[in-house]
Protein backbone atom coordinates (compact mmCIF):
# COMPACT_ATOMS: atom_id res chain seq x y z
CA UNK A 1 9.59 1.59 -12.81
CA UNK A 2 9.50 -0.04 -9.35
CA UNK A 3 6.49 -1.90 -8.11
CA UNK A 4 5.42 -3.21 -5.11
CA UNK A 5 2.30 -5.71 -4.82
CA UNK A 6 1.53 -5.23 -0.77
CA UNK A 7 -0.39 -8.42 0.46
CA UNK A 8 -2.48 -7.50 3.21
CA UNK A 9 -4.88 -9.61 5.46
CA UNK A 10 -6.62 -7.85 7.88
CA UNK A 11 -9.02 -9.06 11.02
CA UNK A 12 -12.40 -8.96 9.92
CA UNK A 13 -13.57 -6.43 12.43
CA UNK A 14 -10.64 -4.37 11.29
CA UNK A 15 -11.87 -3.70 7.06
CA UNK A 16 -13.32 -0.83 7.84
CA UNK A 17 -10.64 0.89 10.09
CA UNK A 18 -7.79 -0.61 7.39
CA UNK A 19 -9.66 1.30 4.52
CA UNK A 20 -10.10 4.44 5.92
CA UNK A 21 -6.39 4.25 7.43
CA UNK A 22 -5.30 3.69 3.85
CA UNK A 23 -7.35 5.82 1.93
CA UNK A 24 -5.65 8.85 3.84
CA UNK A 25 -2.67 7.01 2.75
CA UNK A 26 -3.50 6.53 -0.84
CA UNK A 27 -4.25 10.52 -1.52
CA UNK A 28 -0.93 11.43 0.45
CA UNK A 29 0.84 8.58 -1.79
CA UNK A 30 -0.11 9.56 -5.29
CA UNK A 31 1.44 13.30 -4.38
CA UNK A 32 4.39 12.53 -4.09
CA UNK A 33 6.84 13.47 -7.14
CA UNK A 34 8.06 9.78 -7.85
CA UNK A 35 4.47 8.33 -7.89
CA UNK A 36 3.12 6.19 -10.60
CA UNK A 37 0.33 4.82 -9.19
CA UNK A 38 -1.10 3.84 -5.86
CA UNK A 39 -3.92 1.23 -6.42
CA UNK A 40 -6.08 -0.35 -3.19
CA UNK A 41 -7.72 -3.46 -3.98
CA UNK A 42 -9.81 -5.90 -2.19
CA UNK A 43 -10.71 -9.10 -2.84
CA UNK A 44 -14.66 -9.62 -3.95
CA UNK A 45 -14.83 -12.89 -2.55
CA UNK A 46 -12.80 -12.02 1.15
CA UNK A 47 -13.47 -8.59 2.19
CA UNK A 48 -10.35 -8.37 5.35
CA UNK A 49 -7.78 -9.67 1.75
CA UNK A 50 -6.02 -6.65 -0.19
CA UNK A 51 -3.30 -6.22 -2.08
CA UNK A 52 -2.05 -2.49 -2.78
CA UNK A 53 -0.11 -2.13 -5.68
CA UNK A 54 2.50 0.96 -5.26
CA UNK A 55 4.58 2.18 -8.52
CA UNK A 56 7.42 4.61 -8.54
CA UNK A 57 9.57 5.77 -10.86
CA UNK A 58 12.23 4.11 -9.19
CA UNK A 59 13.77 2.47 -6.53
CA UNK A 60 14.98 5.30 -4.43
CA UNK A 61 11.16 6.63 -5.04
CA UNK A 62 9.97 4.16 -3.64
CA UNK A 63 12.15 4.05 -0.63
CA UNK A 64 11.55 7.87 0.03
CA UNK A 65 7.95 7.15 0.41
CA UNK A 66 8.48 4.49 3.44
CA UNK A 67 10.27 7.73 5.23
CA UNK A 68 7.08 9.62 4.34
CA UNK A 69 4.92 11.01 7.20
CA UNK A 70 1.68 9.36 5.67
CA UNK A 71 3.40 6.16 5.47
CA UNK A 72 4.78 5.97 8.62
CA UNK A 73 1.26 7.23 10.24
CA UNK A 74 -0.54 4.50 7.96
CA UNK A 75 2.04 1.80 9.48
CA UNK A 76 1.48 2.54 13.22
CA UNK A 77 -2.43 2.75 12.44
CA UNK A 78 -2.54 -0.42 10.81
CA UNK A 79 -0.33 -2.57 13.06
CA UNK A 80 -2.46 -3.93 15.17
CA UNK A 81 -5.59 -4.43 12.19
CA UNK A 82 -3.30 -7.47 10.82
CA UNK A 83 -4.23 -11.04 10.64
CA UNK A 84 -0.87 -11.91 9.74
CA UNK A 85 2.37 -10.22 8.56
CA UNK A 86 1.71 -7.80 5.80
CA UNK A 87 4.34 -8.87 2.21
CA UNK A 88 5.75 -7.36 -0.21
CA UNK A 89 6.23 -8.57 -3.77
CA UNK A 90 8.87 -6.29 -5.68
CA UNK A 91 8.35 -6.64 -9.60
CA UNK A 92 9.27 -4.82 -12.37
CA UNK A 93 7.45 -2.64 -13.98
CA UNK A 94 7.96 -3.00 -17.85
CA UNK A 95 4.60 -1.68 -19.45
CA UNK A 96 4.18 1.11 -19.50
CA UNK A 97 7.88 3.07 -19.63
């Protein structure tokens, strides 16, 4: 399984605009065939820090949902809602298969 943890802060007059961006996001994301699970956290003690946690059943899974129309929507609507470079943290996923 693939995983991606997304670290995302957004301006603080932006949280509102970033959830609702990624919630239509999120409900596109966990349709698609190679989906695992599409997680959006936030961060109880910062409200604009979030870290979405994206698992596919593989690589090229994951891949094919960056050429996704959701995701590409989500990453124009979002651009300019960033405090500083979104990141992504590729792990493993061992547990479970």
């Amino acid at each position: 399984m693939q995983v991606t943890l997304v670290h995302v802060r957004v301006r603080p007059e932006s949280v509102d605009a970033f959830i609702a961006a990624t919630r239509a996001n999120h409900e596109a994301s966990v349709c698609e065939a190679g989906n695992r699970r599409f997680d959006v956290l936030q961060a109880p003690d910062d409200p604009a820090r979030f870290i979405l946690y994206e698992a596919y059943a593989s690589a090229a899974d994951a891949a094919a949902h960056k050429e996704t129309a959701h995701y590409l929507a989500w990453r124009t609507a979002v651009a300019d809602m960033m405090a500083e470079p979104r990141r992504g943290e590729p792990m493993n996923g061992l547990f479970p298969a």
